[in-house]
N, C-alpha and C. Protein backbone atom coordinates (compact mmCIF):
# COMPACT_ATOMS: atom_id res chain seq x y z
N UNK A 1 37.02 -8.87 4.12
CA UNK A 1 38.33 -8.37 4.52
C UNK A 1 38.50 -8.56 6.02
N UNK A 2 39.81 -8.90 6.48
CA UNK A 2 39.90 -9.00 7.83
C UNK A 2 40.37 -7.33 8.32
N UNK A 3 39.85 -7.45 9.70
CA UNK A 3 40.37 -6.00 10.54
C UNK A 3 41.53 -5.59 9.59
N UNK A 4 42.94 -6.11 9.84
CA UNK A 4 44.24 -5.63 9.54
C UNK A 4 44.30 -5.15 8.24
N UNK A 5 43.39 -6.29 7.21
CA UNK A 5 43.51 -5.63 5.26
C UNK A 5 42.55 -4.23 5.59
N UNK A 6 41.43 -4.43 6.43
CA UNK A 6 40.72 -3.05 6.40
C UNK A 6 41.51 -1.95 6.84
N UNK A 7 42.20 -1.78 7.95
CA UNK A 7 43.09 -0.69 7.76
C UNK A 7 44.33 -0.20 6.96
N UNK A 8 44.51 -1.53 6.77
CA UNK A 8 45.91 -1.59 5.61
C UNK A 8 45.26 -0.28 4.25
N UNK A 9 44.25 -1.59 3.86
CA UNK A 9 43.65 -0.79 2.87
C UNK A 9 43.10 0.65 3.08
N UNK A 10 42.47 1.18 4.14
CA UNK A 10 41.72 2.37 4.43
C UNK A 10 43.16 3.14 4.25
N UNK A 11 44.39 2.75 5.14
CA UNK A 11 45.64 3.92 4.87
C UNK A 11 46.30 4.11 3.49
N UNK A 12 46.13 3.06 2.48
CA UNK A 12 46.54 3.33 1.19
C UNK A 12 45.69 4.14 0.94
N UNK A 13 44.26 3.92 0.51
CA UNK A 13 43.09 4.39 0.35
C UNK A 13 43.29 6.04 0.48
N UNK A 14 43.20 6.55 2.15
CA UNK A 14 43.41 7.22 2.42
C UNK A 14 44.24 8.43 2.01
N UNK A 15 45.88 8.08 2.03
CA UNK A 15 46.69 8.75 1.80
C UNK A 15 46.89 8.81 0.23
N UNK A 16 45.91 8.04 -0.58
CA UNK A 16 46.09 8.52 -2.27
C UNK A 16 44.62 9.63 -2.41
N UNK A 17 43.83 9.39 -1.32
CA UNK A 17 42.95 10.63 -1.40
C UNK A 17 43.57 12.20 -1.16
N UNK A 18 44.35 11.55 -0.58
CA UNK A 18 45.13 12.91 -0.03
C UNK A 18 45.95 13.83 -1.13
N UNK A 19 46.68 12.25 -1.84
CA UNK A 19 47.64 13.26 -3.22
C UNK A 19 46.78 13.53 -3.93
N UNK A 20 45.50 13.36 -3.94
CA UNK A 20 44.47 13.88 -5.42
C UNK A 20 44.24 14.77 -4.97
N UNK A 21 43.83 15.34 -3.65
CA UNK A 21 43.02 16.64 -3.63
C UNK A 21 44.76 17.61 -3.82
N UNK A 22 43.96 18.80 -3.99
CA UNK A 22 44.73 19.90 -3.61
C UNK A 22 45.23 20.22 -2.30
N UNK A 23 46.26 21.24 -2.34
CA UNK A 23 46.52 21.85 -1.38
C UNK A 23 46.94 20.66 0.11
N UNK A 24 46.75 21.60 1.23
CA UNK A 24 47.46 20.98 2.33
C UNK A 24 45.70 20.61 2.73
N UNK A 25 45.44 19.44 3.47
CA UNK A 25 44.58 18.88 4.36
C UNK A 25 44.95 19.11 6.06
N UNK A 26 44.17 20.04 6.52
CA UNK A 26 44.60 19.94 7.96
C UNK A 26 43.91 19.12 9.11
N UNK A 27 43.99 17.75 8.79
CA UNK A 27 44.03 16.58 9.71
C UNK A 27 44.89 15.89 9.60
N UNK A 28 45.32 15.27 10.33
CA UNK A 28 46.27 13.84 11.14
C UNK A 28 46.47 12.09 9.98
N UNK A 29 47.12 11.61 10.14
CA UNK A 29 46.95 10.35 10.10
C UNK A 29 45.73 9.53 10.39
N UNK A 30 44.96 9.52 11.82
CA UNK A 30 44.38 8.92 12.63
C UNK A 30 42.82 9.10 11.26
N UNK A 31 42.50 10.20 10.81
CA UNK A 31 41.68 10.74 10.12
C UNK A 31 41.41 10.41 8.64
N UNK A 32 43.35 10.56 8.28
CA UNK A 32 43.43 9.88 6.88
C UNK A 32 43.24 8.15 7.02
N UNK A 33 43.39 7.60 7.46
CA UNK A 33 42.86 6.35 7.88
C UNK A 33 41.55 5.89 8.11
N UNK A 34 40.80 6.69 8.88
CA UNK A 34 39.34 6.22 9.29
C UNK A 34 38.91 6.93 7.84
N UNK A 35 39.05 8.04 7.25
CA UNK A 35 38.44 8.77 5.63
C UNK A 35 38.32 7.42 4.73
N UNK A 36 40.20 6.86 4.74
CA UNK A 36 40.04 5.96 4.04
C UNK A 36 39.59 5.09 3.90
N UNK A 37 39.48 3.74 5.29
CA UNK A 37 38.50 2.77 5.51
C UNK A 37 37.08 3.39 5.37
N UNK A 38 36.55 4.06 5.76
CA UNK A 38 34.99 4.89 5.31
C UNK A 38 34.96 5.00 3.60
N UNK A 39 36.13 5.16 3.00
CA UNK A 39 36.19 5.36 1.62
C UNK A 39 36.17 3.83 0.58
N UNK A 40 36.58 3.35 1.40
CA UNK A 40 37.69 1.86 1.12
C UNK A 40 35.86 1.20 0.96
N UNK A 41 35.30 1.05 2.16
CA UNK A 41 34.21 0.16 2.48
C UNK A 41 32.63 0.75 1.15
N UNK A 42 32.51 2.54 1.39
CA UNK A 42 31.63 2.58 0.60
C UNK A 42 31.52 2.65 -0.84
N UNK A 43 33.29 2.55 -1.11
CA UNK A 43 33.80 2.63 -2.85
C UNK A 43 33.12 0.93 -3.51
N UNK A 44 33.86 -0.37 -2.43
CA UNK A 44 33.09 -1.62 -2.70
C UNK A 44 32.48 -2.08 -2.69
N UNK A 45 30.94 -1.38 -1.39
CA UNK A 45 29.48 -1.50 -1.42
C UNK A 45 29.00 -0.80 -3.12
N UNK A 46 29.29 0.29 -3.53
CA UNK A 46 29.34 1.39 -4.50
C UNK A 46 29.62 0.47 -5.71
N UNK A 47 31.07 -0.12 -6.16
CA UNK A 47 30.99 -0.85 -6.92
C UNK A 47 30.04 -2.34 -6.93
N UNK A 48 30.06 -3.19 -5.81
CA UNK A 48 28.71 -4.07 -5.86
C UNK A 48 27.79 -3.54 -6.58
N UNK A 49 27.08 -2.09 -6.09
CA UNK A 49 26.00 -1.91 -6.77
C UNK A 49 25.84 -1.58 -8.27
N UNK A 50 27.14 -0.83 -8.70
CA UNK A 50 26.72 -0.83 -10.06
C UNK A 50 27.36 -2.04 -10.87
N UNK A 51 27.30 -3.45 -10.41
CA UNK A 51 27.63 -4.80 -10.71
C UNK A 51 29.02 -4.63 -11.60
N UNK A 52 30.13 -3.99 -10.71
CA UNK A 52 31.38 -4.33 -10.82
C UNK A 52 31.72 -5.47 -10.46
N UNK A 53 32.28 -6.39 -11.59
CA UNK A 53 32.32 -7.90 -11.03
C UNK A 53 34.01 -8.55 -10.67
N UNK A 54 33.94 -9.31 -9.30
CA UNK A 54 35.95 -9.29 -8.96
C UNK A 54 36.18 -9.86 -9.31
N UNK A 55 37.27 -9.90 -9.96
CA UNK A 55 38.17 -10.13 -10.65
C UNK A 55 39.26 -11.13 -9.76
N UNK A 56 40.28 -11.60 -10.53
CA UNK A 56 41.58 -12.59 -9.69
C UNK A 56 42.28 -11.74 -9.25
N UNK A 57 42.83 -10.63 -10.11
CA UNK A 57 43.63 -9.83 -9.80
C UNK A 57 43.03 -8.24 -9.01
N UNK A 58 44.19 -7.64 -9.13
CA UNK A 58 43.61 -6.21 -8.11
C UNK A 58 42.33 -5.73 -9.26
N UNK A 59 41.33 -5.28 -8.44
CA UNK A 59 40.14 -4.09 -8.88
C UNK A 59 40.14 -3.17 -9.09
N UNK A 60 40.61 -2.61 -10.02
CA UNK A 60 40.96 -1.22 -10.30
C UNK A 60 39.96 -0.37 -9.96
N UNK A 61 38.30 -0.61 -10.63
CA UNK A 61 37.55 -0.15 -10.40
C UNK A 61 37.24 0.37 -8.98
N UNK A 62 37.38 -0.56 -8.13
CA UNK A 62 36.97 -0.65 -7.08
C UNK A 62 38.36 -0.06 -6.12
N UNK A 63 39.23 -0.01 -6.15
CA UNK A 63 39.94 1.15 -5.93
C UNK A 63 39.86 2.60 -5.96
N UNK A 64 39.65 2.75 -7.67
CA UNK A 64 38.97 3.91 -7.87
C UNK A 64 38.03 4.34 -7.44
N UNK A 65 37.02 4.09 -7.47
CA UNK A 65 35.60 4.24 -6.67
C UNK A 65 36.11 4.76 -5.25
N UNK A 66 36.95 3.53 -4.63
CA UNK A 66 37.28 3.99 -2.90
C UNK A 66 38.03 5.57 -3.02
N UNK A 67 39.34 5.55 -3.77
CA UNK A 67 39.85 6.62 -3.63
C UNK A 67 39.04 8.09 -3.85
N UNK A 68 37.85 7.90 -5.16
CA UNK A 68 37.13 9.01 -4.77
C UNK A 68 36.23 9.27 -3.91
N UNK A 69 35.42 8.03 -3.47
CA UNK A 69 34.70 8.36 -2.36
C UNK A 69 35.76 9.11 -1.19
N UNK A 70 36.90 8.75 -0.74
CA UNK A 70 37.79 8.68 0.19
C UNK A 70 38.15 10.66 0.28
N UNK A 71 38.25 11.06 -1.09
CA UNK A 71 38.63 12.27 -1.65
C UNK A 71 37.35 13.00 -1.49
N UNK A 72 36.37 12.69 -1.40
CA UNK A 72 34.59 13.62 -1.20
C UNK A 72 34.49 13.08 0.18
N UNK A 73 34.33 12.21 0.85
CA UNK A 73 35.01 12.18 1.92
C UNK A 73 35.56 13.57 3.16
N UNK A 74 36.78 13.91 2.15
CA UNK A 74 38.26 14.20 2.93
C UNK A 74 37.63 15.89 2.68
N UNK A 75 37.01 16.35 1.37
CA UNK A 75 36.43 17.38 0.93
C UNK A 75 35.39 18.20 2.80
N UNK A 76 34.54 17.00 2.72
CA UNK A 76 33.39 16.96 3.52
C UNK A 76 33.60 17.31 4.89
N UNK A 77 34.96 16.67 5.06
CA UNK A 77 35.54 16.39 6.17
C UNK A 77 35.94 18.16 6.84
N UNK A 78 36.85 18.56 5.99
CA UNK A 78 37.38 19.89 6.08
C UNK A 78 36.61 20.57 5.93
N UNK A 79 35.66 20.85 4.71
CA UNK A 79 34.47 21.69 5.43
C UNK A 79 33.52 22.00 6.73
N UNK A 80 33.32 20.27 6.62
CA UNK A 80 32.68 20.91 8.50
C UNK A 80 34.09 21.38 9.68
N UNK A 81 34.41 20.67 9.22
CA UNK A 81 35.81 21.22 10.53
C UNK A 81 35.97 22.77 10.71
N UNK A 82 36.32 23.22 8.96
CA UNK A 82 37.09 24.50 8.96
C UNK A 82 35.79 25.58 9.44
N UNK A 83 34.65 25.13 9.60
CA UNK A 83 32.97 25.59 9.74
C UNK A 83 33.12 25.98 11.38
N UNK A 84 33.57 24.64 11.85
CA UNK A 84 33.33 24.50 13.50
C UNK A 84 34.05 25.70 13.60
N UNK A 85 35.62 25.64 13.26
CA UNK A 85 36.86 26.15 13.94
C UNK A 85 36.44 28.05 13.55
N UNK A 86 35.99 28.54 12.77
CA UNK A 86 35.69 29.59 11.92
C UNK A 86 34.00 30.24 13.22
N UNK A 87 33.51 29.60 13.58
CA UNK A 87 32.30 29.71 14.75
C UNK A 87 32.78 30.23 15.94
């Protein structure tokens, strides 16, 4: 993937992690983006490994995979935060 599909993709990525979880997420854009590229990258290392094989068309799998990594992720994310801010 070049730079631009990696963020492209990390902000789709991202912001469908966002409609799966619950409730409100209290971070930014800047966050849902880097979640998602972090989500985006270890969902398709993730599928490689369990020999998800690509396809011509879009990867569903491998979407999926990103969006939940992206969503445990976004989970992970707010816990340590709401941890710091709560200290």
């Amino acid at each position: 993937m070049s730079i631009l599909g990696t963020i492209i993709a990390g902000l789709v990525v991202g912001v469908l992690a966002r409609v799966v979880l619950p409730g409100r997420q209290a971070y930014g854009w800047i966050v849902t983006i880097l979640l998602g590229i972090a989500g985006a990258l270890i969902g398709y290392w993730l599928a490689d490994q369990l020999g998800v094989a690509q396809t011509r068309g879009i990867d569903w799998i491998r979407w999926i995979l990103s969006v939940a990594v992206a969503a445990v992720l976004s989970v992970i994310f707010s816990a340590i935060t709401k941890r710091r801010k709560a200290a």
